[in-house]
C-alpha atoms as a PDB file:
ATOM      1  CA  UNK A   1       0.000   0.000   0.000  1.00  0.00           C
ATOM      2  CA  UNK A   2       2.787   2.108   1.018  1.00  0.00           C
ATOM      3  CA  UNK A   3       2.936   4.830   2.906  1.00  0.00           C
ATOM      4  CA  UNK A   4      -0.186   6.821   4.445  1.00  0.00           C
ATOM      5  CA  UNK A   5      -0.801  10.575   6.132  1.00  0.00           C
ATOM      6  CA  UNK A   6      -2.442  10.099   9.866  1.00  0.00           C
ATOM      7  CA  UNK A   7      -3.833  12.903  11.328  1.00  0.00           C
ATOM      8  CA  UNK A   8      -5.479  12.912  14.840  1.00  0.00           C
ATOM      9  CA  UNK A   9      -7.672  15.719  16.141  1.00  0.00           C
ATOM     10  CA  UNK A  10      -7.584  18.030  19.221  1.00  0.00           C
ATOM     11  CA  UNK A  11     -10.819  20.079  19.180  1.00  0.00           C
ATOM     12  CA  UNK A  12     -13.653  21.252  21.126  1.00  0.00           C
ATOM     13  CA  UNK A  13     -16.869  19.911  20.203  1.00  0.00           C
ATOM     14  CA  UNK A  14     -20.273  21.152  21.487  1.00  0.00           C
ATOM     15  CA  UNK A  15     -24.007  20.742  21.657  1.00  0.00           C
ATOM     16  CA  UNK A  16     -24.736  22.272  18.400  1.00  0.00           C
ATOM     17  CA  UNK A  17     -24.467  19.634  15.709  1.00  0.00           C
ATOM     18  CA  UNK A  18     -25.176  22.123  12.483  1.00  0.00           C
ATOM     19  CA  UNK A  19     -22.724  24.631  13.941  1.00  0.00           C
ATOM     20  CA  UNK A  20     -20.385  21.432  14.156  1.00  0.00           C
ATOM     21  CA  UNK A  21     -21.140  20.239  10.296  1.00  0.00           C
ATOM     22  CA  UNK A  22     -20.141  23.770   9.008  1.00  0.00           C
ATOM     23  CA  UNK A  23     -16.902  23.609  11.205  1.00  0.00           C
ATOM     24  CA  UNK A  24     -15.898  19.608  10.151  1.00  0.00           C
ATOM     25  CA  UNK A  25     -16.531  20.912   6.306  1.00  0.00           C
ATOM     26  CA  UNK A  26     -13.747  23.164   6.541  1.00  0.00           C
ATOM     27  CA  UNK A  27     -11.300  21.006   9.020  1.00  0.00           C
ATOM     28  CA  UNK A  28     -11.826  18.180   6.462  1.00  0.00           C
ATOM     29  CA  UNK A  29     -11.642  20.388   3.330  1.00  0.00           C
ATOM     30  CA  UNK A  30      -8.156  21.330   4.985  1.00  0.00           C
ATOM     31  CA  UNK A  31      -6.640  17.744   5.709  1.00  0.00           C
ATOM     32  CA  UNK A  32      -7.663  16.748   2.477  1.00  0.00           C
ATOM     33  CA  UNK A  33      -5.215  19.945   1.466  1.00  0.00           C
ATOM     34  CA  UNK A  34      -2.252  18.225   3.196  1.00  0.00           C
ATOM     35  CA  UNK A  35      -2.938  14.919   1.437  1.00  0.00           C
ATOM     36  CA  UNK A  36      -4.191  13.351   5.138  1.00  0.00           C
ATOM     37  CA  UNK A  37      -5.514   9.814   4.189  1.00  0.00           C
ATOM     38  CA  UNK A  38      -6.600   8.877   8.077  1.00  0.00           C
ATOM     39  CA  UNK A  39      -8.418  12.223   9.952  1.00  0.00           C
ATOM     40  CA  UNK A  40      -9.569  10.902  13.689  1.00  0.00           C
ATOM     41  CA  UNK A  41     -11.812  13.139  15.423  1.00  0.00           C
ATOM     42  CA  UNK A  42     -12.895  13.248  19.104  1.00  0.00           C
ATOM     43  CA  UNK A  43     -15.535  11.404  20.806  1.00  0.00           C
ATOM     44  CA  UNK A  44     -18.603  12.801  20.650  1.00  0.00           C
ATOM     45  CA  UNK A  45     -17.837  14.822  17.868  1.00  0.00           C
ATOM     46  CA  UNK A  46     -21.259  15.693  16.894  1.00  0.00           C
ATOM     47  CA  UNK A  47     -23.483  17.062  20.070  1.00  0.00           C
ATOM     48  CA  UNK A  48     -20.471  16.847  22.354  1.00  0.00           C
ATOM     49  CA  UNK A  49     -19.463  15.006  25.675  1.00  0.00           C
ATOM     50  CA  UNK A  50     -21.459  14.941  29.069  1.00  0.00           C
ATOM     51  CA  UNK A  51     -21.462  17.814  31.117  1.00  0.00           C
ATOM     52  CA  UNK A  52     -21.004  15.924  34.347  1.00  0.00           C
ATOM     53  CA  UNK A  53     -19.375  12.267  34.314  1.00  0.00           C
ATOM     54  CA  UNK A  54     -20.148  11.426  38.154  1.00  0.00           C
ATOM     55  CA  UNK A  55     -24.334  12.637  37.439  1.00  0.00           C
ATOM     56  CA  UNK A  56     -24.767  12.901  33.851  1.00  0.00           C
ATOM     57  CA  UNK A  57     -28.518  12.582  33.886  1.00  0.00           C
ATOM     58  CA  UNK A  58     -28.965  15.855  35.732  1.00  0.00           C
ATOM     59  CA  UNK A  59     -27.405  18.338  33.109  1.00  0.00           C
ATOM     60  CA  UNK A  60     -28.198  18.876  29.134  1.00  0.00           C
ATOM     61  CA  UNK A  61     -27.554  15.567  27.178  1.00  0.00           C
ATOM     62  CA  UNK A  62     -25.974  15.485  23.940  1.00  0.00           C
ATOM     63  CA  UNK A  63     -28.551  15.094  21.301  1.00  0.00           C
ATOM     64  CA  UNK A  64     -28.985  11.607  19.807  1.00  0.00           C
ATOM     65  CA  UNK A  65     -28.571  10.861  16.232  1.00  0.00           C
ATOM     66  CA  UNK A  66     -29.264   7.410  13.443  1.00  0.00           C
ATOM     67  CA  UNK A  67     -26.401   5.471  11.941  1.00  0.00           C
ATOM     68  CA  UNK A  68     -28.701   5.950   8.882  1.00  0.00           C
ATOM     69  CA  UNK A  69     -29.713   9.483   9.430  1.00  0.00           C
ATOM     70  CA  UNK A  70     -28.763  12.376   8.084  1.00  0.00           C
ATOM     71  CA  UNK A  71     -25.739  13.640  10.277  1.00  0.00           C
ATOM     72  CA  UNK A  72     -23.609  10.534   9.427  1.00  0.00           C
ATOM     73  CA  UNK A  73     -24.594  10.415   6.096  1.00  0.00           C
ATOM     74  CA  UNK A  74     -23.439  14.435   5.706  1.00  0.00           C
ATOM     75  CA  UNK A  75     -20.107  13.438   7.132  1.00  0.00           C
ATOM     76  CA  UNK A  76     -19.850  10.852   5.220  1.00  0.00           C
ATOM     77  CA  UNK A  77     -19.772  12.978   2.329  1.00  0.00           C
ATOM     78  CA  UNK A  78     -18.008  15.449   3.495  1.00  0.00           C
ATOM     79  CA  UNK A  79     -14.963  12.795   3.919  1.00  0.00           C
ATOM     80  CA  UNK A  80     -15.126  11.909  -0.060  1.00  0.00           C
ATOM     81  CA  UNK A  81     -11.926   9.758  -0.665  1.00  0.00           C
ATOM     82  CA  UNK A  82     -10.476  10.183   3.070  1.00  0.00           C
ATOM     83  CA  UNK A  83     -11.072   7.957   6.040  1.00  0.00           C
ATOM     84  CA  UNK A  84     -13.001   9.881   8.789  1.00  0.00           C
ATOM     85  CA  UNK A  85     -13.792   8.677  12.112  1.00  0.00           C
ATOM     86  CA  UNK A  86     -15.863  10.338  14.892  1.00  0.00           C
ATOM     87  CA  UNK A  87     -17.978  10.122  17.879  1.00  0.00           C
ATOM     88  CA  UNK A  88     -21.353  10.379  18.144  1.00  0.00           C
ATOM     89  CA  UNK A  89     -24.464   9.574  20.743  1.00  0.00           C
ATOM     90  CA  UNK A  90     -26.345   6.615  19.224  1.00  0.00           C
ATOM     91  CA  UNK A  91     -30.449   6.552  19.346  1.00  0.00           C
ATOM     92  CA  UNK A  92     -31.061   3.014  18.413  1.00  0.00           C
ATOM     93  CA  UNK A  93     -34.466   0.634  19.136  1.00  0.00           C
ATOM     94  CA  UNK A  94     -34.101  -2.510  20.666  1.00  0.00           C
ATOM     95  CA  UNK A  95     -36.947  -4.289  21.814  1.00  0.00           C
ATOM     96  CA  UNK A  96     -39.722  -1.618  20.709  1.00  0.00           C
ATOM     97  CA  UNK A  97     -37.314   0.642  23.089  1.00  0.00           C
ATOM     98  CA  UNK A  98     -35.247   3.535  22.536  1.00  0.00           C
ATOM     99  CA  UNK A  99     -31.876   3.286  23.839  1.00  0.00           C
ATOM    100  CA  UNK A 100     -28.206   5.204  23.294  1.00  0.00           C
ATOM    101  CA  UNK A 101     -24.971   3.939  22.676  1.00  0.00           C
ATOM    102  CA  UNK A 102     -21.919   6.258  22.958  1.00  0.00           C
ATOM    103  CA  UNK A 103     -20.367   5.189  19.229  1.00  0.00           C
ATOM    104  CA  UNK A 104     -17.729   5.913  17.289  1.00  0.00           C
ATOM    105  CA  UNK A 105     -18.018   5.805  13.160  1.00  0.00           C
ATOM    106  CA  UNK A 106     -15.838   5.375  10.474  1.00  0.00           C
ATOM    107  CA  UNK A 107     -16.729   6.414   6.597  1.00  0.00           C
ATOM    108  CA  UNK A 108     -15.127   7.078   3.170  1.00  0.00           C
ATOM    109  CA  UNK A 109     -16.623   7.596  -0.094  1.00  0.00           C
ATOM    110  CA  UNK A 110     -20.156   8.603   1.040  1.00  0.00           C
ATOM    111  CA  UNK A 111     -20.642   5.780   3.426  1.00  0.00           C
ATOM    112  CA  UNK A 112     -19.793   3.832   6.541  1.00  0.00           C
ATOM    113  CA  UNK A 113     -17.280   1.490   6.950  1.00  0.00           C
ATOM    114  CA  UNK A 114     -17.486   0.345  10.312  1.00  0.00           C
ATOM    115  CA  UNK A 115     -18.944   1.671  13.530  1.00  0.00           C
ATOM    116  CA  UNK A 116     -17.874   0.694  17.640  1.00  0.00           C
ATOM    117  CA  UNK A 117     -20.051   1.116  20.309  1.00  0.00           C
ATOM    118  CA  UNK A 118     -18.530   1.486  23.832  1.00  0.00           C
ATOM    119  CA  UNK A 119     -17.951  -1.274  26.021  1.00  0.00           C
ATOM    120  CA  UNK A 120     -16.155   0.074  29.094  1.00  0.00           C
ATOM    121  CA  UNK A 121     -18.385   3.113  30.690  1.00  0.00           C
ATOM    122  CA  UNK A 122     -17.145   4.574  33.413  1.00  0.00           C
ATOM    123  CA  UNK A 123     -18.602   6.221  36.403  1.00  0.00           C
ATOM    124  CA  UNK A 124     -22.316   7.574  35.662  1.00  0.00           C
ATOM    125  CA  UNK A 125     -21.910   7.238  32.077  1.00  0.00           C
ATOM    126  CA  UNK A 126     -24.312   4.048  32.225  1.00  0.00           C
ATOM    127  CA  UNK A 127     -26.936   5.939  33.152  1.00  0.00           C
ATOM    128  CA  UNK A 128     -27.263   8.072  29.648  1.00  0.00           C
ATOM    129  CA  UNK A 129     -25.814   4.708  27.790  1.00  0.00           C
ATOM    130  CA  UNK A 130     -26.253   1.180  27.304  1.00  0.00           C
ATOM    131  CA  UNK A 131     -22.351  -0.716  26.705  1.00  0.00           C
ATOM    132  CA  UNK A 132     -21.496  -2.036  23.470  1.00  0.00           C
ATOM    133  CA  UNK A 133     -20.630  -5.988  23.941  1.00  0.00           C
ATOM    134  CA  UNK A 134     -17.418  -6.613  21.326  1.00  0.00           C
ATOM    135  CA  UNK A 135     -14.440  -5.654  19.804  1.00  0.00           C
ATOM    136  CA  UNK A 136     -13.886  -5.920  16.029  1.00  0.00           C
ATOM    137  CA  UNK A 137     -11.307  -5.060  13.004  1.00  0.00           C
ATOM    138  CA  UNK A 138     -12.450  -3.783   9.422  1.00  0.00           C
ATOM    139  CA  UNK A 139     -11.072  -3.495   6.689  1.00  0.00           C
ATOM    140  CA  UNK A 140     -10.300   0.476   4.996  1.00  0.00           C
ATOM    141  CA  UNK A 141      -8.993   1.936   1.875  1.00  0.00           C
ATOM    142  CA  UNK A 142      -5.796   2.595   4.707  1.00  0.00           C
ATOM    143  CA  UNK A 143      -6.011  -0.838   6.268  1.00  0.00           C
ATOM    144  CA  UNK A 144      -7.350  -2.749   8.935  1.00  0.00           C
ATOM    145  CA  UNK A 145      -8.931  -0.618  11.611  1.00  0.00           C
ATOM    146  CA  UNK A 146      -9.863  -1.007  14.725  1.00  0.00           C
ATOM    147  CA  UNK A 147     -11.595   1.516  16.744  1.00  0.00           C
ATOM    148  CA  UNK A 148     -11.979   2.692  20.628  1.00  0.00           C
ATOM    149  CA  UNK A 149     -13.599   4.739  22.390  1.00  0.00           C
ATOM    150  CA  UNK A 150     -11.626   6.720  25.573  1.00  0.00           C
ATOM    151  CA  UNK A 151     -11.871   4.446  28.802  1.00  0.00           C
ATOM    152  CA  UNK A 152     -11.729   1.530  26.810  1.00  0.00           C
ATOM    153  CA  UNK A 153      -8.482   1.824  26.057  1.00  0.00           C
ATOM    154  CA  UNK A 154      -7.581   1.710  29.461  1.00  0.00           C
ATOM    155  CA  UNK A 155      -8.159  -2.423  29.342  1.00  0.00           C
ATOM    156  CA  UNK A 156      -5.333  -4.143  27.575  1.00  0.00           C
ATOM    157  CA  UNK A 157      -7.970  -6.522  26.410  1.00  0.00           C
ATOM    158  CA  UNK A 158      -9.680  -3.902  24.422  1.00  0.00           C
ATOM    159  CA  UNK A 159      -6.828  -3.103  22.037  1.00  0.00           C
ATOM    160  CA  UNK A 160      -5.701  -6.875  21.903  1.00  0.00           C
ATOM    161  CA  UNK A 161      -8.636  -8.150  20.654  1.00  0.00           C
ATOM    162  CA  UNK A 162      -8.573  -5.541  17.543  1.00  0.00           C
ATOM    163  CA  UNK A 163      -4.898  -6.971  16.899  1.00  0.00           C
ATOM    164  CA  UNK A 164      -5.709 -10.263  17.018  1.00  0.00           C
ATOM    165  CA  UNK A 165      -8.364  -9.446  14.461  1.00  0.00           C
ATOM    166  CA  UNK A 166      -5.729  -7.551  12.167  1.00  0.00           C
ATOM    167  CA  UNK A 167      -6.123  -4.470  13.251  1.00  0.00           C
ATOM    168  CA  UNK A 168      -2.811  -2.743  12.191  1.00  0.00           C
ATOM    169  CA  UNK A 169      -3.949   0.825  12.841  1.00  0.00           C
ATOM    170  CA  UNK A 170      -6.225   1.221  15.922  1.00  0.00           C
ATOM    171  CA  UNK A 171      -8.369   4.731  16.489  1.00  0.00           C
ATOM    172  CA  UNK A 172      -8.710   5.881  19.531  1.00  0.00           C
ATOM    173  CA  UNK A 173     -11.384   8.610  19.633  1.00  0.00           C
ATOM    174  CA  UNK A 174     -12.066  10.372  23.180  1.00  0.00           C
ATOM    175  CA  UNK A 175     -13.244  13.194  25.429  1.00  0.00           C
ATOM    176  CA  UNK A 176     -10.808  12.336  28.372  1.00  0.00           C
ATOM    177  CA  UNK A 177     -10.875  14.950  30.848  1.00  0.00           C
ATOM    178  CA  UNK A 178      -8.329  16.047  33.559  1.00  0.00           C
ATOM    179  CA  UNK A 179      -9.016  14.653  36.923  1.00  0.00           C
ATOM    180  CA  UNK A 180     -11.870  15.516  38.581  1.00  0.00           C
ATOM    181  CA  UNK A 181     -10.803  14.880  42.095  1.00  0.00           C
ATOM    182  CA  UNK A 182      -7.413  16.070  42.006  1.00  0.00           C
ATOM    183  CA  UNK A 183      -6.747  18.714  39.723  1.00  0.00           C
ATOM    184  CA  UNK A 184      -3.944  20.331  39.137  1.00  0.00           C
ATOM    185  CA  UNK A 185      -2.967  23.974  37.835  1.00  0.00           C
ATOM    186  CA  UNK A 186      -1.422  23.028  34.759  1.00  0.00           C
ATOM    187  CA  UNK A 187      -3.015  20.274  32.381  1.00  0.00           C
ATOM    188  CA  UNK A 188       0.044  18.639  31.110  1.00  0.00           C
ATOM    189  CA  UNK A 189       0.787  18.116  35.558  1.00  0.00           C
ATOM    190  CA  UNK A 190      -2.831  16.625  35.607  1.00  0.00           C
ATOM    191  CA  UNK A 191      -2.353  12.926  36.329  1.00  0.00           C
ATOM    192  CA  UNK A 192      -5.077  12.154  33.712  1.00  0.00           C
ATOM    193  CA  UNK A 193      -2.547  13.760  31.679  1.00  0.00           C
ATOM    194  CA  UNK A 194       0.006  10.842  32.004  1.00  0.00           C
ATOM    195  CA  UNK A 195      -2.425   7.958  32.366  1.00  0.00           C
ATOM    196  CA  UNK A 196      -3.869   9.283  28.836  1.00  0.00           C
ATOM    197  CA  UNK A 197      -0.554   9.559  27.103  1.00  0.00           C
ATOM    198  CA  UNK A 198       1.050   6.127  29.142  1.00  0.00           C
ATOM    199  CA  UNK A 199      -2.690   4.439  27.610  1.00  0.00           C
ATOM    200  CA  UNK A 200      -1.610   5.292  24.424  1.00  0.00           C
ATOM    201  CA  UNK A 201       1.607   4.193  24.334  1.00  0.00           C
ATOM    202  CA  UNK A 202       1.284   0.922  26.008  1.00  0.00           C
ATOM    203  CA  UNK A 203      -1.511  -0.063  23.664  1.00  0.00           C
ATOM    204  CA  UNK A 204       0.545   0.552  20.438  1.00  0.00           C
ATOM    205  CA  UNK A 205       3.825  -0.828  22.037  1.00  0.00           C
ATOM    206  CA  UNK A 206       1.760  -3.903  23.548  1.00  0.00           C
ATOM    207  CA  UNK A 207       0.131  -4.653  20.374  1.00  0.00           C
ATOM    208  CA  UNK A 208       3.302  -3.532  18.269  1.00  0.00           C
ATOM    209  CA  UNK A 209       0.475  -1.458  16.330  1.00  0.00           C
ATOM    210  CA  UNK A 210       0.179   2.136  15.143  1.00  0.00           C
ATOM    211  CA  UNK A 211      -2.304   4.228  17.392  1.00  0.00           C
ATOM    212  CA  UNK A 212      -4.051   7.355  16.527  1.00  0.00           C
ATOM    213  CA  UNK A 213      -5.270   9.008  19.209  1.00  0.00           C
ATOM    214  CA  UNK A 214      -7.712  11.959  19.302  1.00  0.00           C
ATOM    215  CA  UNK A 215      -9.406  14.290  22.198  1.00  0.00           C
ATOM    216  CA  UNK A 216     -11.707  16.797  23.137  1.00  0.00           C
ATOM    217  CA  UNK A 217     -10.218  20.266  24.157  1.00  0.00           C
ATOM    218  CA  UNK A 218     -12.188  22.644  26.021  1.00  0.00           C
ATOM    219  CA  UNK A 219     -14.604  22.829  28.835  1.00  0.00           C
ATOM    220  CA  UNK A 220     -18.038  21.439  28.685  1.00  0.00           C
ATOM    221  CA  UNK A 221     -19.957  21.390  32.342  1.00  0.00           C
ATOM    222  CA  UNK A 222     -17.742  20.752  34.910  1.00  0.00           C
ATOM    223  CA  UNK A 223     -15.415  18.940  32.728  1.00  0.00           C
ATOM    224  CA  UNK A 224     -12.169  20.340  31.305  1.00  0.00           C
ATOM    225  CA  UNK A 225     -10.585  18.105  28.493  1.00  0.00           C
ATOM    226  CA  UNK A 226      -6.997  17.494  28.205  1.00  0.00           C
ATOM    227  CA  UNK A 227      -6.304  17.348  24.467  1.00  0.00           C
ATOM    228  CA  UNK A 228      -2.731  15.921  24.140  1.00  0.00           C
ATOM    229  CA  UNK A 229      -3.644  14.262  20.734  1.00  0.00           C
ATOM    230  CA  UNK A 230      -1.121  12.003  18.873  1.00  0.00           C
ATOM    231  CA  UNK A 231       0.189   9.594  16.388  1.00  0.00           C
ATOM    232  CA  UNK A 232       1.983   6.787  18.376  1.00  0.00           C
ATOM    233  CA  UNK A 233       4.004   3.969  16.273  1.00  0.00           C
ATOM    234  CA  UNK A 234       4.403   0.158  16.665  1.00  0.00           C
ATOM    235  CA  UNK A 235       7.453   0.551  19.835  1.00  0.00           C
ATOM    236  CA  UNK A 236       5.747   3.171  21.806  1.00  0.00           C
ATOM    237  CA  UNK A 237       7.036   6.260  20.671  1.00  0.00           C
ATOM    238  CA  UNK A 238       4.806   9.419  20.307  1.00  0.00           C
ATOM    239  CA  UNK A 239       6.008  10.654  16.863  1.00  0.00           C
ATOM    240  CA  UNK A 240       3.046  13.492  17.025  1.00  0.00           C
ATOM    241  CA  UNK A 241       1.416  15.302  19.544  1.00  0.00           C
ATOM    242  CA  UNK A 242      -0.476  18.226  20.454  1.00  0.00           C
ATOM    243  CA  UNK A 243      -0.995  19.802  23.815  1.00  0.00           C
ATOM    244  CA  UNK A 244      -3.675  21.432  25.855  1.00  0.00           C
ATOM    245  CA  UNK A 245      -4.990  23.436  23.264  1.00  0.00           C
ATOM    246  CA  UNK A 246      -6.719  22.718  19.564  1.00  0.00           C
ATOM    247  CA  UNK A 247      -4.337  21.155  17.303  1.00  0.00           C
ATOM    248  CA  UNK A 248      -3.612  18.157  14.820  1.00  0.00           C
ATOM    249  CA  UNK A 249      -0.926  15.445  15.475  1.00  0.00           C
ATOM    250  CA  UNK A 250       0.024  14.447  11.694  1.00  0.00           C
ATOM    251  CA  UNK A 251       2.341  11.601  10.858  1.00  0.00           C
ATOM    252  CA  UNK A 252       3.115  10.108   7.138  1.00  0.00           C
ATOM    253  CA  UNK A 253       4.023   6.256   7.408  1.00  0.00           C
ATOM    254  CA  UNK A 254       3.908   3.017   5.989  1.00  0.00           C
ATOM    255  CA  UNK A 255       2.145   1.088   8.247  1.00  0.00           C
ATOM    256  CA  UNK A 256       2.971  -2.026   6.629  1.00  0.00           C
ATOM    257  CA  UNK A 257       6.277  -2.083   6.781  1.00  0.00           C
ATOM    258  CA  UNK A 258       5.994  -0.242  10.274  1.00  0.00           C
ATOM    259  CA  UNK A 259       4.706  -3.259  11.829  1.00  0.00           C
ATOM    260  CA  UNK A 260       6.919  -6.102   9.938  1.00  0.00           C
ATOM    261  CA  UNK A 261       9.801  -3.910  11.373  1.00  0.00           C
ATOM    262  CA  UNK A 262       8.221  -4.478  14.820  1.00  0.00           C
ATOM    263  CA  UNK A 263       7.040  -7.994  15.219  1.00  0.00           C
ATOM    264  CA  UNK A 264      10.376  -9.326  12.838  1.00  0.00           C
ATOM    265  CA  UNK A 265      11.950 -10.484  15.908  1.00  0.00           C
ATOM    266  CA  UNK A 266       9.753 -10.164  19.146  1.00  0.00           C
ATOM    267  CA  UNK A 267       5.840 -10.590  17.618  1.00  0.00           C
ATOM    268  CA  UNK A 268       4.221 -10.119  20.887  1.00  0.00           C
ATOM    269  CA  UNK A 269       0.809 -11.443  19.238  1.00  0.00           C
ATOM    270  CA  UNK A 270       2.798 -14.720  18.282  1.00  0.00           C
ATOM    271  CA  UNK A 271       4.358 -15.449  21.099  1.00  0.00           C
ATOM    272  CA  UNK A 272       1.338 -15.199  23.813  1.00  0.00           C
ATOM    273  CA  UNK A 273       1.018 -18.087  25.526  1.00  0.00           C
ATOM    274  CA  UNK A 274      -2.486 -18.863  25.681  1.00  0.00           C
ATOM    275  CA  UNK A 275      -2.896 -21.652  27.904  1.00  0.00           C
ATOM    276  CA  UNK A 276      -1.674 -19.314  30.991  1.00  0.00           C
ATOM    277  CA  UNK A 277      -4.139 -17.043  30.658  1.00  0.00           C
ATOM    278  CA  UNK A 278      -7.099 -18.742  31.568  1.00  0.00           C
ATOM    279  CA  UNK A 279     -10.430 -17.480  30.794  1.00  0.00           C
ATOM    280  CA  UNK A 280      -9.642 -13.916  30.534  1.00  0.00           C
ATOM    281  CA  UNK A 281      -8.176 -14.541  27.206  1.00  0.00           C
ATOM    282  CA  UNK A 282      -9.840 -12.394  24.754  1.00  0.00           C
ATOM    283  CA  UNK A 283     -12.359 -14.356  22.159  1.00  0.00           C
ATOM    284  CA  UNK A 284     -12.207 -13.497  18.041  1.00  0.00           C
ATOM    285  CA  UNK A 285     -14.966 -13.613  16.304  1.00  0.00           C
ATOM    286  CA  UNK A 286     -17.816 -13.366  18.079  1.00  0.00           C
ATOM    287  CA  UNK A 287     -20.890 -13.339  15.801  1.00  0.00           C
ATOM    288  CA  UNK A 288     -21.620  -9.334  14.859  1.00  0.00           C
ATOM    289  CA  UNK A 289     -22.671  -7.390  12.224  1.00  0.00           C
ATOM    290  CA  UNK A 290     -20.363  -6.456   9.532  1.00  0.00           C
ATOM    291  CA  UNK A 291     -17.642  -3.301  10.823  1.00  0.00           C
ATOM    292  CA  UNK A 292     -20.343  -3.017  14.250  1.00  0.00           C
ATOM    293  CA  UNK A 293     -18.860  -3.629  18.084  1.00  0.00           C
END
């Protein structure tokens, strides 16, 4: 394939999700400018994060949209021959019942390649969301993708189960704040700060896979978002990154030969050993939809 142009997103994102259209049109008009094959955006790029993690249901919710509905399918085509990814909040019906999933979505060429709903919700998030239930790859115009969604990547499990489904680029799409119990005066002190950026890095290294990590910037509520997005290759190392403020963390690579280089002598994915890990041990394969998790 050879080599690609990654670019992950810093940005603040809000309620307003026609305010947010008109501001993606030009962001994306301007990657497509540098040649960017990969753009990750935030989490809950359209209609923004929570206002409150601990008590979400007490403060405005971010406004729900379709898979099939208009607001994907206008991203969609704003992306043209690019890979986009983004966040959204989910309305789905299950059982003759509304319900929301905090997803992430993937498109090129005027429709979607693969979506992930969140597994791992932490704190009071489960009260505006219902978890997602799996983990799976899909294939892109840029390779195979796998995506997450912010506190998921804090379980190694996550991000392994995407490689073992060859995953060789893995999104990672969030709205991570700084710490809400222990703040401190400068974001890149914050000790969210260095579990975000050690995440990161131990998921790419682990997984010898390249990571492309986005954020949320801004305050929204009582939540103040860290941004520190970044391109992270197959040994660890942050070859991108933005800080506290709005930015883009660009990286041209081959991703292909990237990993080969990596796993050529220590493949950490063939060298598990899988009888010592009990039942932990994550399961490929699960029955899904096509590119849905």
């Amino acid at each position: 394939m050879g080599s690609i142009t990654m670019g992950a997103v810093a940005a603040h994102f809000g309620r307003d999700i026609d305010r947010t259209l008109v501001k993606l049109s030009g962001m994306i008009e301007q990657a497509r400018d540098r040649g960017t094959d990969l753009f990750v955006l935030p989490d809950a790029t359209l209609g923004g994060y929570l206002s409150d993690l601990v008590h979400p249901g007490t403060g405005e919710l971010p406004p729900a949209v379709e898979l099939d509905g208009p607001e994907i399918q206008a991203v969609a085509e704003l992306a043209g021959d690019m890979v986009v990814c983004f966040g959204v909040a989910e309305r789905a019906l299950e059982g003759g019942a509304e319900v929301h999933y905090n997803t992430a979505v993937c498109v090129q060429g005027g429709g979607v390649l693969g979506t992930h709903r969140k597994v791992h919700l932490p704190l009071g998030e489960s009260e505006v969301y219902r978890a997602g239930r799996s983990f799976a790859a899909f294939d892109t115009p840029v390779g195979r993708l796998g995506m997450l969604i912010d506190f998921d990547k804090t379980y190694p499990e996550s991000a392994r189960t995407l490689a073992l489904d060859g995953a060789t680029i893995l999104a990672c799409l969030s709205a991570w704040p700084a710490s809400i119990t222990d703040r401190s005066d400068r974001l890149r002190n914050d000790r969210q700060a260095h579990l975000f950026d050690l995440y990161d890095c131990a998921r790419a290294a682990e997984n010898q896979v390249y990571l492309v990590s986005s954020n949320q910037t801004g305050v929204l509520g009582g939540l103040r978002f860290l941004g520190q997005a970044k391109i992270v290759d197959p040994a660890g190392e942050i070859v991108s990154k933005t800080w506290a403020k709005g930015g883009l963390a660009e990286a041209t690579v081959d991703v292909e030969a990237g990993v080969a280089r990596a796993r050529r002598t220590m493949n950490h994915l063939r060298d598990r050993v899988e009888a010592a890990y009990g039942s932990d041990t994550p399961v490929v394969g699960a029955t899904r939809s096509p590119g849905r998790a």
